[in-house]
Protein backbone atom coordinates (compact mmCIF):
# COMPACT_ATOMS: atom_id res chain seq x y z
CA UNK A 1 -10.85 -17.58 5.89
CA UNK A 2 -7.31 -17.19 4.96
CA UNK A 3 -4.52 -15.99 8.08
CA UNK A 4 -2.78 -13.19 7.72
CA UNK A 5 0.32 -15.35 8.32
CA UNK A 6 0.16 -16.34 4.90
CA UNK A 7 -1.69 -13.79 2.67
CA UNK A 8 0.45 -10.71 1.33
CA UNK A 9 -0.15 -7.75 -0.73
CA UNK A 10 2.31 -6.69 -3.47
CA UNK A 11 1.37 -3.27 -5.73
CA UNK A 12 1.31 -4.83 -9.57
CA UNK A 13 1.66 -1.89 -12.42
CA UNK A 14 0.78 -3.49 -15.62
CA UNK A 15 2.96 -1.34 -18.57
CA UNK A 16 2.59 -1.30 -22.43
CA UNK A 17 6.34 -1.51 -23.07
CA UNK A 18 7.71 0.58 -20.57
CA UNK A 19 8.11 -1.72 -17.76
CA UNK A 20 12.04 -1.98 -17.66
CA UNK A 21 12.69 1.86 -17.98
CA UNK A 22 9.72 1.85 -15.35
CA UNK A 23 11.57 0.25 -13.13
CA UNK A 24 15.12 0.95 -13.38
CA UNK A 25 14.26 4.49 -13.39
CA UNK A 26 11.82 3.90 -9.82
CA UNK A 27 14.67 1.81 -8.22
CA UNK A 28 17.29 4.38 -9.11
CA UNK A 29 15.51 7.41 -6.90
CA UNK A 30 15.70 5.27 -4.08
CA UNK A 31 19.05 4.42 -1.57
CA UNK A 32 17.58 0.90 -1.38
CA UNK A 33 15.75 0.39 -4.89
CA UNK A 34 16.67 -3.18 -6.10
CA UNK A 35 15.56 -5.02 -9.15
CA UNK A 36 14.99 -8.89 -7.23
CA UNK A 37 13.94 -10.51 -10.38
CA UNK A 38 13.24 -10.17 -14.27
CA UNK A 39 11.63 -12.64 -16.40
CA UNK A 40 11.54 -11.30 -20.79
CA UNK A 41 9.76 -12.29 -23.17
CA UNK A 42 11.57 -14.50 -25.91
CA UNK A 43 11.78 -14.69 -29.44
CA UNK A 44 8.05 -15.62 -30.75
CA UNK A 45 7.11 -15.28 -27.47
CA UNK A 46 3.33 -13.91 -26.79
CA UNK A 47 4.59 -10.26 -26.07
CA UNK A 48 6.98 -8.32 -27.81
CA UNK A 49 10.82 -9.72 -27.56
CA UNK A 50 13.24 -8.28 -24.29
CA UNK A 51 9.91 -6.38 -22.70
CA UNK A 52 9.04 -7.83 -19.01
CA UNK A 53 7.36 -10.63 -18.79
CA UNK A 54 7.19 -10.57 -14.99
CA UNK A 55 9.32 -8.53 -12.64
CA UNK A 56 9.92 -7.92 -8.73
CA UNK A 57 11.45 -4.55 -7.83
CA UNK A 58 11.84 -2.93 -4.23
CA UNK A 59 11.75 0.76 -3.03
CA UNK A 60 11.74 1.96 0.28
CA UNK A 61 11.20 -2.00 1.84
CA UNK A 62 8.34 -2.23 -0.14
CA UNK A 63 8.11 -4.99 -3.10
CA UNK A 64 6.40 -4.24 -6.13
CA UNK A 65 5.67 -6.21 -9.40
CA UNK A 66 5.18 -5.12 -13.06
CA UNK A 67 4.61 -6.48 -16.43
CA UNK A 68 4.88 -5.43 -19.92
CA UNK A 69 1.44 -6.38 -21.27
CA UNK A 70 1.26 -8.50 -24.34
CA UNK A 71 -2.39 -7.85 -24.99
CA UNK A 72 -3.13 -3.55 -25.85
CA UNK A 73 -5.67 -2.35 -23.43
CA UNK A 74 -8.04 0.59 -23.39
CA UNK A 75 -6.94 1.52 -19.88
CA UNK A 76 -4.16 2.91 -18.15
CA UNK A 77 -3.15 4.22 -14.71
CA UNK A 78 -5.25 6.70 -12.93
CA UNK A 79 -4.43 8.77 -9.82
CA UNK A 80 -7.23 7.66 -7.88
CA UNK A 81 -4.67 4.77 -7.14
CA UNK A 82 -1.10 6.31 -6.10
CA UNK A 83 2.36 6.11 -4.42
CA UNK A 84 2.39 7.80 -1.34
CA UNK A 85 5.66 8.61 -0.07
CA UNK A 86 6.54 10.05 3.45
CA UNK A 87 9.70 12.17 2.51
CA UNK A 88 11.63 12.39 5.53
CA UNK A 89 13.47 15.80 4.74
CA UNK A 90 12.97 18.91 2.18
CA UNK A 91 15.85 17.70 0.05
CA UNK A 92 13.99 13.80 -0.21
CA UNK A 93 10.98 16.03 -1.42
CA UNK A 94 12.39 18.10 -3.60
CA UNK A 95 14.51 15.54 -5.42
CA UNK A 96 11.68 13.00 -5.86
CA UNK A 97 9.66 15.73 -7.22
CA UNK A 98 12.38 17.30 -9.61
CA UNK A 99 13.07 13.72 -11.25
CA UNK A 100 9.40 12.51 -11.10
CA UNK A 101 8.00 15.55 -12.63
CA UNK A 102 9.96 15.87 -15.98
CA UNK A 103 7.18 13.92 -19.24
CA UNK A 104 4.49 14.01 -16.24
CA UNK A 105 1.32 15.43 -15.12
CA UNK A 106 0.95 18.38 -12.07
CA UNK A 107 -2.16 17.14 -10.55
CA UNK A 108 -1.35 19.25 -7.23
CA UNK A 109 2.37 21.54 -6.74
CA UNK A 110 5.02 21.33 -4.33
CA UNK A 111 3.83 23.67 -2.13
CA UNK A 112 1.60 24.39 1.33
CA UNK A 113 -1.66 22.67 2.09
CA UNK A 114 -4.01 22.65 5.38
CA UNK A 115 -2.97 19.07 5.93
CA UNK A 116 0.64 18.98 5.31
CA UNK A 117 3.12 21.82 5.16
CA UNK A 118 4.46 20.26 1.91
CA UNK A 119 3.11 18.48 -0.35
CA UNK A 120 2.77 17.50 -4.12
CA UNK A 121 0.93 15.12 -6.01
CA UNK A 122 1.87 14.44 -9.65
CA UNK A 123 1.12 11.65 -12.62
CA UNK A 124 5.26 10.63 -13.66
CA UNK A 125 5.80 10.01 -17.43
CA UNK A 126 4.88 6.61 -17.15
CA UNK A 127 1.66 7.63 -15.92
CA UNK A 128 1.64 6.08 -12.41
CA UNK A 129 0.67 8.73 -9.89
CA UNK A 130 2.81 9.65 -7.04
CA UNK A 131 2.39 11.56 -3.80
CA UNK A 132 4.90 13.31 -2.04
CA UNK A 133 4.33 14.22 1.27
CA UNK A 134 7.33 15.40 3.96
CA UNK A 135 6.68 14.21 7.14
């Protein structure tokens, strides 16, 4: 068995393309959001030339990685798998959810629920789910 010392878990969102908007657009709605790294593909290069090959991005202390797929898949992102984010005021909330929403998916609105006093829950245009929940 593995220690805990050394293991560590890192949220990977595979794209189709859209990795780089993906994540300049993530990093920019956060006060600490930080591209770390960015690896492209070249010319004749297995995926298509200048989308992400491999990339490290931070939001909120957390480190995430994405790709650009070179190979098309039959799957996507789902919302049984989200980003849940404790917004620590009503303005937090209600600016995540004004630039998150915009090309997305309502799955649940801003609004008041029996276990949070607001809350939303929505798909963004790039498909990966988000929760927004003020604490």
């Amino acid at each position: 068995m593995a220690t805990a010392g050394h293991q560590k878990i890192t949220t990977f969102l595979m794209f189709e393309g859209s990795a780089g908007e993906a994540m300049e657009f993530y990093t920019s709605l956060f006060d600490d959001g930080e591209v770390v790294a960015v690896s492209r593909y070249g010319v004749g290069e297995e995926g298509t030339e200048g989308t992400v090959r491999h990339a490290v991005f931070r939001l909120a202390g957390q480190e995430f990685m994405c790709i650009d797929s070179a190979v098309s898949h039959a799957f996507t992102f789902t919302p049984s798998v989200s980003l849940y984010v404790r917004c620590a005021n009503e303005e937090e909330i209600e600016f995540l959810h004004s630039r998150l929403s915009p090309g997305g998916q309502e799955l649940m609105p801003l609004g008041s629920y029996g276990f949070s006093t607001r809350f939303g829950w929505l798909n963004d245009r790039f498909g990966v789910s988000w929760q927004l929940d003020l604490q």
